[in-house]
Protein backbone atom coordinates (compact mmCIF):
# COMPACT_ATOMS: atom_id res chain seq x y z
CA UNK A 1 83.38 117.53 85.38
CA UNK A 2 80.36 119.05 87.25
CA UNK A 3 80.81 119.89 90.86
CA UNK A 4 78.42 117.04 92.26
CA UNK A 5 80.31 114.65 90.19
CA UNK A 6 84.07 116.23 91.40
CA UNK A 7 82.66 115.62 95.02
CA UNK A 8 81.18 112.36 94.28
CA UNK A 9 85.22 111.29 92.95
CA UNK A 10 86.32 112.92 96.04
CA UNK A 11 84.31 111.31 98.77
CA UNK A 12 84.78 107.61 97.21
CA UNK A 13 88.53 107.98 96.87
CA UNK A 14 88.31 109.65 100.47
CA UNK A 15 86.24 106.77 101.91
CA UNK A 16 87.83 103.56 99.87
CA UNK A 17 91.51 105.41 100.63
CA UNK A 18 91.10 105.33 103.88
CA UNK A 19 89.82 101.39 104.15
CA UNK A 20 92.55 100.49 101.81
CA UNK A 21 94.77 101.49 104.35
CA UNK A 22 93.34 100.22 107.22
CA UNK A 23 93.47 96.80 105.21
CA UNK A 24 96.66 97.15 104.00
CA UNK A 25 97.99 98.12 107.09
CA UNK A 26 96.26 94.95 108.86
CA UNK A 27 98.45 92.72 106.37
CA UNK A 28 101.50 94.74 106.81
CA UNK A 29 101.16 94.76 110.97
CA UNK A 30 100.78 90.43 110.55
CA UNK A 31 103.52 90.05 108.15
CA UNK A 32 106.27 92.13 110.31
CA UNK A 33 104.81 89.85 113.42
CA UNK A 34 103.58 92.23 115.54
CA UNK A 35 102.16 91.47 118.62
CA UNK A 36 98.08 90.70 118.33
CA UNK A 37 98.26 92.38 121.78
CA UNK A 38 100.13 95.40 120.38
CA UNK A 39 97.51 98.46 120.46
CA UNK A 40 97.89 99.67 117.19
CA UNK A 41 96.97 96.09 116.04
CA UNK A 42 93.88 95.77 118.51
CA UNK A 43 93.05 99.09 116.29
CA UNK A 44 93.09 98.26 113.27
CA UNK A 45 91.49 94.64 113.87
CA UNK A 46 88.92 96.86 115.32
CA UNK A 47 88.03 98.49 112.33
CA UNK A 48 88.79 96.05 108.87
CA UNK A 49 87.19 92.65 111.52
CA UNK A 50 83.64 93.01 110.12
CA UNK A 51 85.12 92.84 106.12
CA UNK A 52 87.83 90.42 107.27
CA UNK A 53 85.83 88.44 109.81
CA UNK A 54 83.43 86.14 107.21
CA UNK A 55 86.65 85.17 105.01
CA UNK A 56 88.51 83.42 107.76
CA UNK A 57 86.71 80.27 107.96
CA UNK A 58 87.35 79.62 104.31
CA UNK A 59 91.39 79.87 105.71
CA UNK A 60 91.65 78.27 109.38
CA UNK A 61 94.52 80.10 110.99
CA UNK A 62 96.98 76.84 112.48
CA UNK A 63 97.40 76.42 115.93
CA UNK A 64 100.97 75.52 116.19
CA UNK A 65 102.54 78.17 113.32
CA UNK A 66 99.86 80.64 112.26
CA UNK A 67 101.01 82.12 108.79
CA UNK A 68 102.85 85.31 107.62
CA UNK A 69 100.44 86.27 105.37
CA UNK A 70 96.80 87.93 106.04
CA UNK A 71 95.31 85.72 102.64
CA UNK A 72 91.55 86.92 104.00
CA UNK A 73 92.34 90.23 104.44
CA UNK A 74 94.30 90.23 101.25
CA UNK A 75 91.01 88.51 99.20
CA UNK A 76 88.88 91.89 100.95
CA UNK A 77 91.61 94.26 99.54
CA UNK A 78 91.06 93.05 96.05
CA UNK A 79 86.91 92.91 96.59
CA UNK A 80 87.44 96.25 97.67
CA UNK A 81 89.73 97.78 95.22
CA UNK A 82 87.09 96.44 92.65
CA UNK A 83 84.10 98.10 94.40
CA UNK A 84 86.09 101.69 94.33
CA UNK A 85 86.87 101.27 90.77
CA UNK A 86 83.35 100.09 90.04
CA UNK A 87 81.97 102.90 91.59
CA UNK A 88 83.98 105.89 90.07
CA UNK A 89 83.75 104.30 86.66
CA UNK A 90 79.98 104.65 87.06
CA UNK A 91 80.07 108.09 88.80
CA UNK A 92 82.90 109.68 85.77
CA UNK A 93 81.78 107.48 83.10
CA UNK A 94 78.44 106.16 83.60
CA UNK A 95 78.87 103.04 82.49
CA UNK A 96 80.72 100.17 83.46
CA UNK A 97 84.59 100.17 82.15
CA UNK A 98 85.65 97.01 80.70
CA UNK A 99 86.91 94.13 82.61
CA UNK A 100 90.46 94.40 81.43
CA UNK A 101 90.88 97.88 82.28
CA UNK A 102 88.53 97.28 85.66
CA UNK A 103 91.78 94.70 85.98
CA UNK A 104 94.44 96.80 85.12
CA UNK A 105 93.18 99.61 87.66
CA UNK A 106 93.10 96.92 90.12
CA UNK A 107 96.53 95.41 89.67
CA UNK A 108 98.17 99.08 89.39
CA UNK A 109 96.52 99.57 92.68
CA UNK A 110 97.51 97.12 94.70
CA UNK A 111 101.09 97.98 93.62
CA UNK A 112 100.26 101.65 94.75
CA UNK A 113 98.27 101.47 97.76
CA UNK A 114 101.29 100.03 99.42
CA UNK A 115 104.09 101.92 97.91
CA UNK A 116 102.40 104.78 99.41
CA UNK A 117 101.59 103.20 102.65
CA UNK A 118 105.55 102.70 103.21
CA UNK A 119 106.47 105.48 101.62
CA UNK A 120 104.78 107.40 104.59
CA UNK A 121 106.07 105.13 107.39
CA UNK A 122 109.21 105.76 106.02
CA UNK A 123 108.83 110.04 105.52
CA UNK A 124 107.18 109.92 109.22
CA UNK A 125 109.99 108.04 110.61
CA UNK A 126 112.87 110.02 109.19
CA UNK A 127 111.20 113.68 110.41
CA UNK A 128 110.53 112.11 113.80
CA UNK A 129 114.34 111.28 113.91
CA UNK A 130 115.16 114.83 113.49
CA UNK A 131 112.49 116.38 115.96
CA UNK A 132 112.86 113.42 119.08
CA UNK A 133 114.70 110.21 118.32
CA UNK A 134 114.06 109.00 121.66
CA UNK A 135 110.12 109.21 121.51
CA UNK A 136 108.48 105.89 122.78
CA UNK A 137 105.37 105.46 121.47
CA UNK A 138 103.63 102.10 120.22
CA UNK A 139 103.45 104.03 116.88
CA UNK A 140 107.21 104.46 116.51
CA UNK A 141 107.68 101.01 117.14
CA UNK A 142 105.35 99.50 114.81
CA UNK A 143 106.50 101.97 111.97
CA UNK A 144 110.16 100.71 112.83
CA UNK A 145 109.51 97.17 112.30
CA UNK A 146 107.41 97.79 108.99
CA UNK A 147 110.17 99.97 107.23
CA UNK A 148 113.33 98.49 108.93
CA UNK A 149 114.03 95.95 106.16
CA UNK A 150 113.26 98.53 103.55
CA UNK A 151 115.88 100.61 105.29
CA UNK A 152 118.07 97.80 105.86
CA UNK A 153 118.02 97.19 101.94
CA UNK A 154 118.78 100.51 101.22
CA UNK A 155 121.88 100.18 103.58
CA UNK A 156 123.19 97.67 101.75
CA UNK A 157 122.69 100.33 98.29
CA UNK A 158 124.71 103.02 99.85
CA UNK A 159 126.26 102.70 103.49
CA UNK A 160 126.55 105.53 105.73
CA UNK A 161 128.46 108.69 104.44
CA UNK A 162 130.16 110.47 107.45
CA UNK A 163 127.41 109.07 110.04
CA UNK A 164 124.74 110.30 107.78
CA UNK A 165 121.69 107.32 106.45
CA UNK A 166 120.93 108.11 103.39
CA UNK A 167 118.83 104.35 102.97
CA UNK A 168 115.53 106.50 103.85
CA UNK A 169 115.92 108.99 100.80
CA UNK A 170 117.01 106.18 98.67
CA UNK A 171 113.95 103.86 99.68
CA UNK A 172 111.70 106.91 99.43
CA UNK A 173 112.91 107.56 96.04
CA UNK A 174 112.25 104.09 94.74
CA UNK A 175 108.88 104.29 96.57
CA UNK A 176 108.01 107.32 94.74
CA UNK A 177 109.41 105.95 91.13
CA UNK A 178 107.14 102.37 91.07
CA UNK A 179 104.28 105.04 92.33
CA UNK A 180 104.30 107.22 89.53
CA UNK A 181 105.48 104.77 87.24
CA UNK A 182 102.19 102.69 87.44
CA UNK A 183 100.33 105.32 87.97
CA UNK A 184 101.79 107.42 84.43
CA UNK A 185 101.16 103.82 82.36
CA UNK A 186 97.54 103.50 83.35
CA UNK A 187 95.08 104.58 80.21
CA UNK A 188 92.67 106.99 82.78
CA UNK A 189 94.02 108.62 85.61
CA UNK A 190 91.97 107.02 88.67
CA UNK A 191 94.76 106.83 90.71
């Protein structure tokens, strides 16, 4: 791999990371109900609205119940995920790969992309409980309702041991195995 090419990989995995999880996070941040008003959401509406913006007329949020699920946002994930994989099969390949690995890539991804999303809520949560449980910050409480029913699911694997949690290492070990699972069964390493 030549060095423009190596840079090339870098900067579109750097660039369609990044908006992955600014779109992932979006869905995440409506499905765990926080607030519209909440900062971090004003945020990241700020950034994923002009992808995310043009899908929602095709599905009209309802007045009296509005959804769970981010459906646009989710449709913009996939478009995107197809784009990156698009792009670095032309930039390491030079040609288009075919549709059912283009697929497969895409699948594996959106399996992955969040995985690592909560896996990092999760790792982020845990150290800030050893360095100031106490901290207030709209961050803290955002990442608490996102990984709380992980957590609470990994209570139910293995209660506390002597006032010690041990759900986050068990959650972050799961996280890590579906991770490298998918990404070990995929035919090219893109992931």
């Amino acid at each position: 791999m030549s060095g423009f090419i190596a840079v090339g990989h870098f900067l579109v995995s750097l660039i369609f990371g990044l908006l992955l999880l600014l779109l992932w996070a979006r869905v995440f941040l409506r499905f765990c109900k926080i607030s519209p008003l909440h900062p971090i959401y004003q945020m990241v509406k700020t950034f994923t609205d002009p992808l995310v913006k043009p899908l929602e007329s095709l599905f009209p949020a309802k007045k009296t119940k509005p959804s769970r699920y981010d459906w646009p946002c989710f449709i913009v994930i996939v478009i995107v995920e197809i784009i990156k994989f698009t792009l670095l099969s032309f930039l390491l390949y030079k040609a288009m790969m075919p549709l059912g690995y283009l697929l497969l890539f895409v699948f594996a991804d959106l399996i992955v992309q969040p995985c690592n999303l909560l896996f990092y809520i999760i790792l982020i949560r845990v150290i800030m409980s050893w360095v100031n449980p106490t901290w207030h910050h709209p961050v803290v409480e955002v990442m608490r309702k996102i990984s709380d029913p992980l957590l609470a699911f990994g209570r139910s694997l293995i209660p506390d041991i002597s006032g010690f949690d041990f759900s986050p290492f068990i959650i972050l070990i799961l996280l890590k195995v579906i991770t490298l699972f998918m990404s070990a069964s995929l035919p090219i390493r893109l992931i």
